[in-house]
PDB file of N, CA and C in Angstrom:
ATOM      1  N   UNK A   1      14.419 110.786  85.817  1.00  0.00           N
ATOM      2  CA  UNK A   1      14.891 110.966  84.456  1.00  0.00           C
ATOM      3  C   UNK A   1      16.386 111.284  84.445  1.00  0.00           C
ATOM      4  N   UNK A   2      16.489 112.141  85.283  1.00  0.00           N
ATOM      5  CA  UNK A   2      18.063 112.567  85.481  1.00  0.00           C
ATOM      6  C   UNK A   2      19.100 111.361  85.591  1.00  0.00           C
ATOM      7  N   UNK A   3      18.419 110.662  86.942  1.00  0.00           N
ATOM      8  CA  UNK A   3      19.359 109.654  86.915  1.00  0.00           C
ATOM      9  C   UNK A   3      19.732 108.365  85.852  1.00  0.00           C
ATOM     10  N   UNK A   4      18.582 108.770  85.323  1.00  0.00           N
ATOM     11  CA  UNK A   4      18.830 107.694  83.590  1.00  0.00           C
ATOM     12  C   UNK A   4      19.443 108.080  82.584  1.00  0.00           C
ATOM     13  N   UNK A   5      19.697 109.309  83.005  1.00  0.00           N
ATOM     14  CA  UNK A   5      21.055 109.861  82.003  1.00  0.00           C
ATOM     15  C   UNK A   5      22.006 110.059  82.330  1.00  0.00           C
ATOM     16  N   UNK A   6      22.052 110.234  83.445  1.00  0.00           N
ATOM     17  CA  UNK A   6      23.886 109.691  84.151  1.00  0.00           C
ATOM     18  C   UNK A   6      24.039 108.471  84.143  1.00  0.00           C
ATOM     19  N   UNK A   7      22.923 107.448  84.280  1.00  0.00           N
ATOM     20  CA  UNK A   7      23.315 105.473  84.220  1.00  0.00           C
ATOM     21  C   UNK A   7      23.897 105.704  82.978  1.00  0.00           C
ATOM     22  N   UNK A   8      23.340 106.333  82.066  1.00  0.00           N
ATOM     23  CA  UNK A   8      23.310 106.058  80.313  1.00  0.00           C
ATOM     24  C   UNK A   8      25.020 106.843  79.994  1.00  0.00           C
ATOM     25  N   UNK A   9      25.370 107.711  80.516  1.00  0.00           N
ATOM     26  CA  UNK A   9      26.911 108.081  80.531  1.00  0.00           C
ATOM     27  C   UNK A   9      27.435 107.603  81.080  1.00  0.00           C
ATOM     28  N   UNK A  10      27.331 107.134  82.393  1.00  0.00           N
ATOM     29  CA  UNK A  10      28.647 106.404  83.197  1.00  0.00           C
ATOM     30  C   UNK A  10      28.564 104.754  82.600  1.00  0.00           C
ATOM     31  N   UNK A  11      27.612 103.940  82.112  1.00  0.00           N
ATOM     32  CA  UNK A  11      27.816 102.956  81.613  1.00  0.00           C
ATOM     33  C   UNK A  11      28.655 103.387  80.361  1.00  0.00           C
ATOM     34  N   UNK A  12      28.291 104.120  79.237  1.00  0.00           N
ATOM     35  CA  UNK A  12      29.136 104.742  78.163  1.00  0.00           C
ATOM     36  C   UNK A  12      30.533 104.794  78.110  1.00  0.00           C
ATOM     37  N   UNK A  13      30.715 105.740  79.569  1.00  0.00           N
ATOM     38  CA  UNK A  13      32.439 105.836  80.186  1.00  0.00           C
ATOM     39  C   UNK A  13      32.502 104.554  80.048  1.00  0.00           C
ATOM     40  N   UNK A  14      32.412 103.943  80.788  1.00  0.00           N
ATOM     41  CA  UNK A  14      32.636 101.948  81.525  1.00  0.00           C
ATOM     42  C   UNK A  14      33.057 101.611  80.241  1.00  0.00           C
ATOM     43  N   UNK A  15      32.082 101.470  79.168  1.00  0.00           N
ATOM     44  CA  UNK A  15      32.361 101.034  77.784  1.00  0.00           C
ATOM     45  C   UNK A  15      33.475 100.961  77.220  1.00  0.00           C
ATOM     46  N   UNK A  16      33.408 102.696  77.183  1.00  0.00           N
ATOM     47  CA  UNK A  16      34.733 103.208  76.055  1.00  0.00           C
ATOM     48  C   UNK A  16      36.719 103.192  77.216  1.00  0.00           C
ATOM     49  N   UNK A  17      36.265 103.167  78.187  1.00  0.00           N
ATOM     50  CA  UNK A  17      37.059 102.743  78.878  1.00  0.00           C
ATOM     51  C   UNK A  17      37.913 101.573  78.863  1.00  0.00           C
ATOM     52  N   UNK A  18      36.916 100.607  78.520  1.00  0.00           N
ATOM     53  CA  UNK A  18      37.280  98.827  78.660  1.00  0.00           C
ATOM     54  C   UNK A  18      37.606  98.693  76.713  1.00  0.00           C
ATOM     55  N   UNK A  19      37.473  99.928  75.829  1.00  0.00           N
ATOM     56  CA  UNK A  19      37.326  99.775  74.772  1.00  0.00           C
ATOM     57  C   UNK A  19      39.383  99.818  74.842  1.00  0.00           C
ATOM     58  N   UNK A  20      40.008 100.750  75.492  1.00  0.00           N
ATOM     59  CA  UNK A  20      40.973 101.360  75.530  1.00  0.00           C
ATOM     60  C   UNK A  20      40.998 102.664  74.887  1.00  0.00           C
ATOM     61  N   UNK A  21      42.469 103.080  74.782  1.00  0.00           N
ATOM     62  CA  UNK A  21      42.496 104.705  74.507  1.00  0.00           C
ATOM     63  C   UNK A  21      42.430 105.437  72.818  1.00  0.00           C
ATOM     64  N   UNK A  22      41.692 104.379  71.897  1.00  0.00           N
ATOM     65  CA  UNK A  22      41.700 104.950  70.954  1.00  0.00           C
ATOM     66  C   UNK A  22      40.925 106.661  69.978  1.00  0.00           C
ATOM     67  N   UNK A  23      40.619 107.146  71.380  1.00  0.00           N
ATOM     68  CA  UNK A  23      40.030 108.613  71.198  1.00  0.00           C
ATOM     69  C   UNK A  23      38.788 108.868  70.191  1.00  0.00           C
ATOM     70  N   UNK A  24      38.497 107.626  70.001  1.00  0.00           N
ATOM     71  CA  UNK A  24      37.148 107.694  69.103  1.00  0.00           C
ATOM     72  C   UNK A  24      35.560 107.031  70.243  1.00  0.00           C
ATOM     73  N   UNK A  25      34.861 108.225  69.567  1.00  0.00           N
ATOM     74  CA  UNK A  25      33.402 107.968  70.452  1.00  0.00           C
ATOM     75  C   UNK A  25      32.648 106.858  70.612  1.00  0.00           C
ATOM     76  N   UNK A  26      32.193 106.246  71.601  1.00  0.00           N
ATOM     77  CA  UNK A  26      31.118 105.295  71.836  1.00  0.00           C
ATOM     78  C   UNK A  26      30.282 105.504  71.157  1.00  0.00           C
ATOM     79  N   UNK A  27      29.388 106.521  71.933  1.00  0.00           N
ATOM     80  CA  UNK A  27      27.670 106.758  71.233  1.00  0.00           C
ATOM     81  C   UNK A  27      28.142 107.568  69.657  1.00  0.00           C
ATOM     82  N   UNK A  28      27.080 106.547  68.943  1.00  0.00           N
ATOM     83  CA  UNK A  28      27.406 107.672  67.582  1.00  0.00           C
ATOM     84  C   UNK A  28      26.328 108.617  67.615  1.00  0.00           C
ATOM     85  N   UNK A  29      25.534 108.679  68.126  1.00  0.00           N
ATOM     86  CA  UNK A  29      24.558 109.260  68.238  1.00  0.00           C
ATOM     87  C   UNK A  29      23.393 109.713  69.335  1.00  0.00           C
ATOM     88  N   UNK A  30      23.217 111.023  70.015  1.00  0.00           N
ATOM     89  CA  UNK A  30      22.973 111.470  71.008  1.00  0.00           C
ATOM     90  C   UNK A  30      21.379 111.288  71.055  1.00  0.00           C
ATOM     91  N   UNK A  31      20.876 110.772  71.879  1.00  0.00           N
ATOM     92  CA  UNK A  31      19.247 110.712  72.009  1.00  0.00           C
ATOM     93  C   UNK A  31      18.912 111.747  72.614  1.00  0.00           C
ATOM     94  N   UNK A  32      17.711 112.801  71.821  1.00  0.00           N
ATOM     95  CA  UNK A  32      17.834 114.323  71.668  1.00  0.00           C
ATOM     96  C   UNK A  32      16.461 114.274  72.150  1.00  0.00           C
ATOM     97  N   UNK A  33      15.918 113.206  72.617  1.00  0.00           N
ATOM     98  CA  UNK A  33      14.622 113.544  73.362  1.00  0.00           C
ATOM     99  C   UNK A  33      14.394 113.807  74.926  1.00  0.00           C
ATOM    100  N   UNK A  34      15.763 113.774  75.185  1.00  0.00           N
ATOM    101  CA  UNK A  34      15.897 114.646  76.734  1.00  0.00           C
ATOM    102  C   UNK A  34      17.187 113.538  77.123  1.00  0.00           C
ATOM    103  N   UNK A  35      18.487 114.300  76.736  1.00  0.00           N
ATOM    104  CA  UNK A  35      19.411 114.131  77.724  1.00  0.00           C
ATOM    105  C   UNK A  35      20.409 114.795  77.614  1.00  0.00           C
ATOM    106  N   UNK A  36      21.948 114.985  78.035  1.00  0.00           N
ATOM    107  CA  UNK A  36      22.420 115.862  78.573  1.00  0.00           C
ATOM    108  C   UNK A  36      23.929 114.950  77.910  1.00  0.00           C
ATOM    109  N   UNK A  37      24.363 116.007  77.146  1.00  0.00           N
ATOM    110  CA  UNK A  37      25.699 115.699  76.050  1.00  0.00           C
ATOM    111  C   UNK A  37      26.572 116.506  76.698  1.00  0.00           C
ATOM    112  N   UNK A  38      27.637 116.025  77.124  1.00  0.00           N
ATOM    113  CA  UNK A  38      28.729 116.499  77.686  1.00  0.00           C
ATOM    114  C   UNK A  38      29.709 116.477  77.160  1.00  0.00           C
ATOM    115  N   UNK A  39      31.379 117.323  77.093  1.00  0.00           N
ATOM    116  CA  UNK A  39      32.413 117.056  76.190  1.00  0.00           C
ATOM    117  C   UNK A  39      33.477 117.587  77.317  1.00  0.00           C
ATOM    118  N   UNK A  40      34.398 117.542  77.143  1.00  0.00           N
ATOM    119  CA  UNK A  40      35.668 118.032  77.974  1.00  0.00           C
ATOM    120  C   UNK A  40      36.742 118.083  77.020  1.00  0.00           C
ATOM    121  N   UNK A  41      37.533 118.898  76.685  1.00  0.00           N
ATOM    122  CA  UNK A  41      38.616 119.212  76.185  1.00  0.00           C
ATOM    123  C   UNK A  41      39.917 119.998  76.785  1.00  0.00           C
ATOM    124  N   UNK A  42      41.212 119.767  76.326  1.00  0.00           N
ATOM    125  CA  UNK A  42      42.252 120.685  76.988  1.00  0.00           C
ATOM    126  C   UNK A  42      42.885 120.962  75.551  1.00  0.00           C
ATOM    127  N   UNK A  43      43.188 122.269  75.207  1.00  0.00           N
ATOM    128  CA  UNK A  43      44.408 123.092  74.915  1.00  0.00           C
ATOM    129  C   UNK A  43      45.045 124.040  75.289  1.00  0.00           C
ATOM    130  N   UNK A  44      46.509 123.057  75.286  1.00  0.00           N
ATOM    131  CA  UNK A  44      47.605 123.269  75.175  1.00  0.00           C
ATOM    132  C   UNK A  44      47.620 125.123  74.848  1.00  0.00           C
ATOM    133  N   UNK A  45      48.214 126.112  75.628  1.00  0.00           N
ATOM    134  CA  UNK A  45      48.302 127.458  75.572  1.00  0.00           C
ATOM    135  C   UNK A  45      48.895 127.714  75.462  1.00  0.00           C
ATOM    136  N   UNK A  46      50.212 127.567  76.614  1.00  0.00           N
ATOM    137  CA  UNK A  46      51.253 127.918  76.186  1.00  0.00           C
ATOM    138  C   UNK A  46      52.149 126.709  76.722  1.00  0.00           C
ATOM    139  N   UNK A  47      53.509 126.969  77.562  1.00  0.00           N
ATOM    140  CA  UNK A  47      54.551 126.268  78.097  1.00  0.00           C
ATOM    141  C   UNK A  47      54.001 125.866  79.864  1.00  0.00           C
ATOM    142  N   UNK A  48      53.473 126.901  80.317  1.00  0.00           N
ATOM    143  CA  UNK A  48      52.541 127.134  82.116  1.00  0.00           C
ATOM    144  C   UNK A  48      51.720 126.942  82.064  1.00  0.00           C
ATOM    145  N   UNK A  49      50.093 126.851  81.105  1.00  0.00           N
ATOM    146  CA  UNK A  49      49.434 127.173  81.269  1.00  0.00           C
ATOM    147  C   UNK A  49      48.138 126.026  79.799  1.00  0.00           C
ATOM    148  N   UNK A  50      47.467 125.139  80.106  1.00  0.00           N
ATOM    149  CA  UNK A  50      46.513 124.774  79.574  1.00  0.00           C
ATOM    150  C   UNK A  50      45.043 125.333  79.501  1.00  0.00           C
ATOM    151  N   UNK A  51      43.994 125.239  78.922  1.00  0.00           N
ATOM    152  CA  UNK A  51      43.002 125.738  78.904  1.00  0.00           C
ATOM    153  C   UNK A  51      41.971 124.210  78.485  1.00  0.00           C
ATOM    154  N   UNK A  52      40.717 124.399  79.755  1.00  0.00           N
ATOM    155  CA  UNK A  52      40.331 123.263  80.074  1.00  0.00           C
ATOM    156  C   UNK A  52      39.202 123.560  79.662  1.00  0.00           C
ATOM    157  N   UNK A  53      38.198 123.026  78.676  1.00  0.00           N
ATOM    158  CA  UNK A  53      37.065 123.514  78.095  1.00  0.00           C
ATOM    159  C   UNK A  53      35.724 122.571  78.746  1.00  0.00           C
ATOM    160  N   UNK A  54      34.572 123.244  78.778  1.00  0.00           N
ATOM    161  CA  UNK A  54      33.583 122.020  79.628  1.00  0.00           C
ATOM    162  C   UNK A  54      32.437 122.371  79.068  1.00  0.00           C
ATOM    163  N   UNK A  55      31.902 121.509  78.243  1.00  0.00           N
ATOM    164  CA  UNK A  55      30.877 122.067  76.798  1.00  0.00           C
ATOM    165  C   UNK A  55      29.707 120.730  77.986  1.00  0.00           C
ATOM    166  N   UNK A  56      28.210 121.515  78.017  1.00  0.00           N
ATOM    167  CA  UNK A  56      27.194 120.697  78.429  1.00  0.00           C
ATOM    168  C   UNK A  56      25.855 120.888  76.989  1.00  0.00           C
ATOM    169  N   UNK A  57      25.520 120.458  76.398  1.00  0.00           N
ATOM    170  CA  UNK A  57      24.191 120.167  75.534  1.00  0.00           C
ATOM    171  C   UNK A  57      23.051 119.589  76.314  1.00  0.00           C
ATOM    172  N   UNK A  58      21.722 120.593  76.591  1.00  0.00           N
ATOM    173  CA  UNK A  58      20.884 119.793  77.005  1.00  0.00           C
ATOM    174  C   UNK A  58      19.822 120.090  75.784  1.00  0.00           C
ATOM    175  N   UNK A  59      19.425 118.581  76.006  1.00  0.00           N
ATOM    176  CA  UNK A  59      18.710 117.962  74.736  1.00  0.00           C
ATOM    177  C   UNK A  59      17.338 117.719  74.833  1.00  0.00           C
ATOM    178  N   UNK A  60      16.086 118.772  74.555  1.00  0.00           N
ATOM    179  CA  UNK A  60      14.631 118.292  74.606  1.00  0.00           C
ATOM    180  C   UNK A  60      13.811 118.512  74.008  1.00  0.00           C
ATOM    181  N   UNK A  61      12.941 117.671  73.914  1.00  0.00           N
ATOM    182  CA  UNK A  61      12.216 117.429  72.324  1.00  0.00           C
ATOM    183  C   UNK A  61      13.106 117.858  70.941  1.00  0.00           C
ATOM    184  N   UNK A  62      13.885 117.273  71.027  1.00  0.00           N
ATOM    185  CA  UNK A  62      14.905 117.387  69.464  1.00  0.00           C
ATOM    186  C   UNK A  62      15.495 118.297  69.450  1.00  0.00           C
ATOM    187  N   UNK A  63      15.781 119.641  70.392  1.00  0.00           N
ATOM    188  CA  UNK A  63      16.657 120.576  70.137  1.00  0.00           C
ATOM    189  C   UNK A  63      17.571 120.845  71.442  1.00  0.00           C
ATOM    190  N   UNK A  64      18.716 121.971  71.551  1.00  0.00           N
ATOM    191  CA  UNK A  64      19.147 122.057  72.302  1.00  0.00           C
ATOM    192  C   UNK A  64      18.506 122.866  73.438  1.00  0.00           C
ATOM    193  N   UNK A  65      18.321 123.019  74.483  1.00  0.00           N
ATOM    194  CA  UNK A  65      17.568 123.711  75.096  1.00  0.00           C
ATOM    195  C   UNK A  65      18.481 124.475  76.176  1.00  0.00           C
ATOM    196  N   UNK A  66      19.698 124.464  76.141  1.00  0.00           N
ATOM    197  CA  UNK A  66      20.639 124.938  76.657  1.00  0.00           C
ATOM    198  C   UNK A  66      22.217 124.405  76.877  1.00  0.00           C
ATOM    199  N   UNK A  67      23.013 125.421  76.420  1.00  0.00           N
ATOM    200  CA  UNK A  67      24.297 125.017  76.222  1.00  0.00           C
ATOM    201  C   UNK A  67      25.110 125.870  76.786  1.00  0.00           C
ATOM    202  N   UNK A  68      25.841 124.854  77.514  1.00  0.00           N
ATOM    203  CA  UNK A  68      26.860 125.490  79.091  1.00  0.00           C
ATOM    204  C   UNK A  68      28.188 125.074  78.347  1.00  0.00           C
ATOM    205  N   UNK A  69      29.014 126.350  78.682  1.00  0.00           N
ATOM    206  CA  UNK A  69      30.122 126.369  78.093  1.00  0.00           C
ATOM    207  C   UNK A  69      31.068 126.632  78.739  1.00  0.00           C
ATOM    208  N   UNK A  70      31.882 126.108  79.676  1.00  0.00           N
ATOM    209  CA  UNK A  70      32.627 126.754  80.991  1.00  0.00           C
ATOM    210  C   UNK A  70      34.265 126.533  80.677  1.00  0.00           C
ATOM    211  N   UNK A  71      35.153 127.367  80.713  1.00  0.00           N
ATOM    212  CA  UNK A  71      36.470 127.375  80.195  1.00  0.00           C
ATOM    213  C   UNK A  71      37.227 127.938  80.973  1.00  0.00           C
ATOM    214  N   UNK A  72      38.586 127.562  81.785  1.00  0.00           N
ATOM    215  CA  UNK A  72      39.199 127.779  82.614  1.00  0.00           C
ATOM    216  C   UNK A  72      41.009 127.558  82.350  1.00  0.00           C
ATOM    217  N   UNK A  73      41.659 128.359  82.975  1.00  0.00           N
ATOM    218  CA  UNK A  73      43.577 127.671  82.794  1.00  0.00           C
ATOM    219  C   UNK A  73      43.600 126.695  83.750  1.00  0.00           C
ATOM    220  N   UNK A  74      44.430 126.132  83.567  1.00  0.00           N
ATOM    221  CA  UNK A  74      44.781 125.085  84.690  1.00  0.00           C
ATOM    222  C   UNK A  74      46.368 124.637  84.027  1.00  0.00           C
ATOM    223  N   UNK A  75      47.046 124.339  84.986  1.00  0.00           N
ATOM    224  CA  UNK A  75      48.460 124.253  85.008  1.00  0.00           C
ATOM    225  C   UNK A  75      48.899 123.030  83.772  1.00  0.00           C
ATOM    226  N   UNK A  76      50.046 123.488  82.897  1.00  0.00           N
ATOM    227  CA  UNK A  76      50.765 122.732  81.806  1.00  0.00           C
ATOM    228  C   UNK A  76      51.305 121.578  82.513  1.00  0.00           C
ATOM    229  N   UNK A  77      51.357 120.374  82.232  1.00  0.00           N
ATOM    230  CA  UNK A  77      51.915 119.029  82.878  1.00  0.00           C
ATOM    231  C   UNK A  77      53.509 119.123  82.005  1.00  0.00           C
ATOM    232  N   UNK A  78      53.902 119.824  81.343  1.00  0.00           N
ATOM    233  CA  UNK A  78      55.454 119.822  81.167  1.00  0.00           C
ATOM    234  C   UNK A  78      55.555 118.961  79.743  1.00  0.00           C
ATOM    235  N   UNK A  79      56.647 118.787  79.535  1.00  0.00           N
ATOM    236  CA  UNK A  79      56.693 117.938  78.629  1.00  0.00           C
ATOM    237  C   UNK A  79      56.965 116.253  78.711  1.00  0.00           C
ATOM    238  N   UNK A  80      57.053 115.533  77.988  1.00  0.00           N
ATOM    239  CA  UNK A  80      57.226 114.006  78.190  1.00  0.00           C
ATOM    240  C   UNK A  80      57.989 113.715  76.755  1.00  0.00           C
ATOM    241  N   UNK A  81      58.645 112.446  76.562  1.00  0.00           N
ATOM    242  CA  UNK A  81      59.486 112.064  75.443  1.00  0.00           C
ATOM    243  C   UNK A  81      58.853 110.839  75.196  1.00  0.00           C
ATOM    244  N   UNK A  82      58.742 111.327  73.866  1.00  0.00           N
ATOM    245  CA  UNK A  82      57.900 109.934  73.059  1.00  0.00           C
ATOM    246  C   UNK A  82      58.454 109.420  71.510  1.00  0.00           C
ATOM    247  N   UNK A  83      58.157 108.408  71.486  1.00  0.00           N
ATOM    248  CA  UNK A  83      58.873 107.637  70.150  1.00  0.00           C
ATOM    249  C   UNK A  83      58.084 107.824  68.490  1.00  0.00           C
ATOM    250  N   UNK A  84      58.852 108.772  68.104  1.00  0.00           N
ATOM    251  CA  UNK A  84      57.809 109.059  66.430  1.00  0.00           C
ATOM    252  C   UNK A  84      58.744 108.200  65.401  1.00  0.00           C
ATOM    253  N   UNK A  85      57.882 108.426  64.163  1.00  0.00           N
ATOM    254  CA  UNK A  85      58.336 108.222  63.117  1.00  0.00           C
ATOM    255  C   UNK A  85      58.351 108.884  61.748  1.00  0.00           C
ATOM    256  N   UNK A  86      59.140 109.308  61.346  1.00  0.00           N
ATOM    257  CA  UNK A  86      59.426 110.251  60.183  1.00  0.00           C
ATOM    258  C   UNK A  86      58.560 109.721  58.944  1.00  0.00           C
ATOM    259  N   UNK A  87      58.326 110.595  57.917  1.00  0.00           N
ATOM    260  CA  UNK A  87      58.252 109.974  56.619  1.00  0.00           C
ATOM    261  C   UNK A  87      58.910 109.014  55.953  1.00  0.00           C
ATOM    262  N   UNK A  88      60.386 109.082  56.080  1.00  0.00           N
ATOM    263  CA  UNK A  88      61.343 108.172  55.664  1.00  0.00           C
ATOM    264  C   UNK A  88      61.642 107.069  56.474  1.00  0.00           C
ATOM    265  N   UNK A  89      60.643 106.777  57.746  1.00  0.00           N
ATOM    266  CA  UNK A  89      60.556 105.753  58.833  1.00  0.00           C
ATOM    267  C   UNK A  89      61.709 106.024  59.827  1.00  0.00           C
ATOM    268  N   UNK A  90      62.353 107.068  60.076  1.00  0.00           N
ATOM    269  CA  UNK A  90      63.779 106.964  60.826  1.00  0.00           C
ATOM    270  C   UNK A  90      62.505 107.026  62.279  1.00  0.00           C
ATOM    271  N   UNK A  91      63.054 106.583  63.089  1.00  0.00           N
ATOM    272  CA  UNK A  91      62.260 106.720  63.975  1.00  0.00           C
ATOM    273  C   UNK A  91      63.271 107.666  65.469  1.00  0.00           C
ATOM    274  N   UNK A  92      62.487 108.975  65.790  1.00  0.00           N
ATOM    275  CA  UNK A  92      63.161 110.144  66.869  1.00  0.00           C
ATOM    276  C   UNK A  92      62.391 109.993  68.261  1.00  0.00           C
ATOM    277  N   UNK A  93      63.392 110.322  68.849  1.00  0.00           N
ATOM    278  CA  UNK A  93      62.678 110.175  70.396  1.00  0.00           C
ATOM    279  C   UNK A  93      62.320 112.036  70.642  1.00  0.00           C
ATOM    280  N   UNK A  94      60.877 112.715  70.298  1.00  0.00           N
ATOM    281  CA  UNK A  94      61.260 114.484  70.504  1.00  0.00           C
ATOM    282  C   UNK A  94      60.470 114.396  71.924  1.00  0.00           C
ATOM    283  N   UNK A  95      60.214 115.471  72.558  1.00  0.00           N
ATOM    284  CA  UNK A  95      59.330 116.158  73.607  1.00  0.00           C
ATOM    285  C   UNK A  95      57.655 117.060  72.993  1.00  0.00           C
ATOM    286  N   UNK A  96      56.625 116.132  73.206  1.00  0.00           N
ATOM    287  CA  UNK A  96      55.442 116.480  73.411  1.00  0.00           C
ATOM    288  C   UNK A  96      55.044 116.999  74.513  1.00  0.00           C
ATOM    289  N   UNK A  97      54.413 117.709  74.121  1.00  0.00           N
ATOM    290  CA  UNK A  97      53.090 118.393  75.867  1.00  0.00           C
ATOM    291  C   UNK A  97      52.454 117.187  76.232  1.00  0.00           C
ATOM    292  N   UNK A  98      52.478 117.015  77.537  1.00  0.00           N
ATOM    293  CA  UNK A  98      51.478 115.671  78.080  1.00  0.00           C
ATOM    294  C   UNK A  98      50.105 116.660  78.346  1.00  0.00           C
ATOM    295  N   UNK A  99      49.391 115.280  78.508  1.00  0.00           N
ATOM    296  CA  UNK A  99      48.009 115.716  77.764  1.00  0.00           C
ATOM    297  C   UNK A  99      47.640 115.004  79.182  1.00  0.00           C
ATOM    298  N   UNK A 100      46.395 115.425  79.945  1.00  0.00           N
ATOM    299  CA  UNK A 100      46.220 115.521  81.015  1.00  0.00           C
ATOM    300  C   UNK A 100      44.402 113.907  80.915  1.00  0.00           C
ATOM    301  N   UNK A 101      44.547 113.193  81.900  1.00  0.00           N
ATOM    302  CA  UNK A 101      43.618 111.966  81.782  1.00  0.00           C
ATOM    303  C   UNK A 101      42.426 112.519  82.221  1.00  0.00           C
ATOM    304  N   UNK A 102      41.390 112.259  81.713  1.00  0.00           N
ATOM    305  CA  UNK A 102      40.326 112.260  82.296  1.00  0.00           C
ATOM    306  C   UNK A 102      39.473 110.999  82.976  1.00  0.00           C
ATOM    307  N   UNK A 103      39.096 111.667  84.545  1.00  0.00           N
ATOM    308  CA  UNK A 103      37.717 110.735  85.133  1.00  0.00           C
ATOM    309  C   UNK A 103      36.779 111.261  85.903  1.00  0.00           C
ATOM    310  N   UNK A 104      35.563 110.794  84.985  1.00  0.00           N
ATOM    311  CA  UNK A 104      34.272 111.258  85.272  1.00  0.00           C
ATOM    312  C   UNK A 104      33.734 110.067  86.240  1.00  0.00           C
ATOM    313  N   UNK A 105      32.851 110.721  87.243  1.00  0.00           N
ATOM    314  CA  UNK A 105      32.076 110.632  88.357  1.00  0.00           C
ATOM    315  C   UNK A 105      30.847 110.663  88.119  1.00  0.00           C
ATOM    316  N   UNK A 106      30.139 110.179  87.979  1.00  0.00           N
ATOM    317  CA  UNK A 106      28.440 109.987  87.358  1.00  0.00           C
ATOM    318  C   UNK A 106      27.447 109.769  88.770  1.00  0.00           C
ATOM    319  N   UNK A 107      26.872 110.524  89.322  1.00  0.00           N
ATOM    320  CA  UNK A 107      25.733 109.914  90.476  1.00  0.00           C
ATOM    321  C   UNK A 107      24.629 110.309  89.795  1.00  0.00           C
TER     322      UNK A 107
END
């Protein structure tokens, strides 16, 4: 069973991967009769220092049956210069926080 819910995420990854980086979800909807919803997030803390969030949902017979929540610092990637655009369209080159890639490993 296990391993049919890691096929069922790492094909998902594969998916939204080949989809490109538009930050919107594959599955719209989690099958809650036994499997295992995962999330990963980073914020930005301060200037040194990110905070790496690791949310697990396990899912059986329709409810959650346990939810792992694991949160850690891990080092700021600095800043990077990127191309915006104003209201009035002027377009500025400022400094954003880089935002750190994710890749998941599924066995």
């Amino acid at each position: 069973m296990m391993k049919n819910v890691f096929l069922l995420l790492a094909v998902s990854l594969t998916f939204f991967a080949l989809q490109g980086c538009d930050n919107e979800d594959v599955t719209k909807e989690v099958k809650k009769d036994g499997s295992i919803e995962s999330s990963l997030t980073v914020l930005h803390l301060n200037d040194k220092q990110d905070v790496l969030t690791t949310t697990h949902k396990v899912w059986t017979a329709g409810k959650i049956s346990k939810l792992i929540v694991h949160k850690d610092t891990i080092p700021s990637l600095g800043l990077v210069k990127t191309d915006v655009e104003n209201n009035e369209g002027d377009k500025l080159t400022v400094p954003v926080k880089k935002d750190y890639e994710f890749y998941i490993t599924v066995k």
